[in-house]
Protein backbone atom coordinates (compact mmCIF):
# COMPACT_ATOMS: atom_id res chain seq x y z
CA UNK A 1 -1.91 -29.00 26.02
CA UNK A 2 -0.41 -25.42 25.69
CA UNK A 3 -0.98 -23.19 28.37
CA UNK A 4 0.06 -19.31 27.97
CA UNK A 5 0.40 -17.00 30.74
CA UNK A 6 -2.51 -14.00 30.65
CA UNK A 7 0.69 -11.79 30.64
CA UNK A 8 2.39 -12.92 27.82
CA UNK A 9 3.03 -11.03 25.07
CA UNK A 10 0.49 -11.70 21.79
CA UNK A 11 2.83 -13.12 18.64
CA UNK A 12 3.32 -10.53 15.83
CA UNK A 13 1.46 -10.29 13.20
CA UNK A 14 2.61 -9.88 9.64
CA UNK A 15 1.38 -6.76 8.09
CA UNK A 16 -2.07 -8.25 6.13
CA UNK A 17 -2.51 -4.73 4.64
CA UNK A 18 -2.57 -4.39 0.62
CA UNK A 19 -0.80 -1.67 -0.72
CA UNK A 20 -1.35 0.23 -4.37
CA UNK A 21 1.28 2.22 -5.20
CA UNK A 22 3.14 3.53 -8.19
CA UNK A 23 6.71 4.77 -8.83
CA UNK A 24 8.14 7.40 -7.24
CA UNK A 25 10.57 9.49 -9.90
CA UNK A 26 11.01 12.59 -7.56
CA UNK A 27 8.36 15.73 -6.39
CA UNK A 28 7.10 15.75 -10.31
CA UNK A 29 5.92 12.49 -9.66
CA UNK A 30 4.37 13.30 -6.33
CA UNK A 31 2.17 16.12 -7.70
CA UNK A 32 1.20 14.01 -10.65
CA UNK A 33 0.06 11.34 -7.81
CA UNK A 34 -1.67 14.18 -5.71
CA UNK A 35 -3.91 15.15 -8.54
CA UNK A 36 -5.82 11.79 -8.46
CA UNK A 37 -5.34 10.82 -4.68
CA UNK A 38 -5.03 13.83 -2.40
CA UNK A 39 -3.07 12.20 0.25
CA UNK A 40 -0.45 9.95 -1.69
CA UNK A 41 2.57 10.00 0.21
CA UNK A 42 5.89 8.46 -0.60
CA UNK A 43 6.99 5.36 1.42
CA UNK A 44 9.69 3.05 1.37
CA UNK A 45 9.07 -0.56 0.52
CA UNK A 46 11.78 -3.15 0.20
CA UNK A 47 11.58 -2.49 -3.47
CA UNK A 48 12.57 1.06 -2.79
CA UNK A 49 10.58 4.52 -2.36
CA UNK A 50 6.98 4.04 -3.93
CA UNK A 51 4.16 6.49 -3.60
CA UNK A 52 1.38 4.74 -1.70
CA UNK A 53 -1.93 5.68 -3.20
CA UNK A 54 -4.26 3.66 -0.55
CA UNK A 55 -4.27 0.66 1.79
CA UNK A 56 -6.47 -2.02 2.18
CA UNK A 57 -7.64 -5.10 4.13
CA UNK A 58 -9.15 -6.45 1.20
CA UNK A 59 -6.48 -7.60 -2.42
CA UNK A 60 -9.71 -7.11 -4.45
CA UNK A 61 -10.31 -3.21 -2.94
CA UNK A 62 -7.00 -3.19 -3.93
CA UNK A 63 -7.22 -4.53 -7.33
CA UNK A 64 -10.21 -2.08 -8.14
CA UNK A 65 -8.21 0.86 -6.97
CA UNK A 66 -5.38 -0.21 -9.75
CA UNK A 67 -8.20 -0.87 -12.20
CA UNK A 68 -9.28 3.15 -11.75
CA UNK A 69 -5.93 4.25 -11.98
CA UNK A 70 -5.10 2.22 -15.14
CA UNK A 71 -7.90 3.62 -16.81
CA UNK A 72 -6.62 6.78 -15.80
CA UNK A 73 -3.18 6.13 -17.52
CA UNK A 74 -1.29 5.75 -14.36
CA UNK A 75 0.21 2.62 -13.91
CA UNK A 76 -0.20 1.18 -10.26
CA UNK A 77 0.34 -2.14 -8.64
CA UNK A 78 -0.48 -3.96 -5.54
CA UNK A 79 2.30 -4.33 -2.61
CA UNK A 80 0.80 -7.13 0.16
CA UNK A 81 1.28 -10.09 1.96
């Protein structure tokens, strides 16, 4: 049996968020984004600098964010877990 001390640090989590972004291609790119999510914001993900257009706990409130987007013409995708 495993006993841990009340003091003892908790383990670190991996990040369970789900990310839908779309390409960053410089500020022309950030305005377009800005238009259709007011708060898009460019981040760096180890695929390189992506503008994140939400976050979410959920893949499928994810998925349905792409879905709008895609029917808007922009092409997104989800970053997660």
């Amino acid at each position: 049996m495993l006993f841990r001390s009340p003091l003892a640090p908790a383990p670190l989590q991996p990040s369970s968020r789900y990310y839908v972004v779309v390409d960053y291609g410089g500020d022309a790119s950030l305005a377009s984004a800005r238009r259709v999510v007011g708060d898009a914001y460019v981040r760096n993900f180890s695929s390189g600098a992506k503008i994140q257009m939400g976050a979410f706990s959920q893949p499928a409130a994810a998925q349905n964010l792409v879905n709008q987007l895609q029917q808007q013409g922009i092409s997104a995708q989800v970053v997660g877990p």
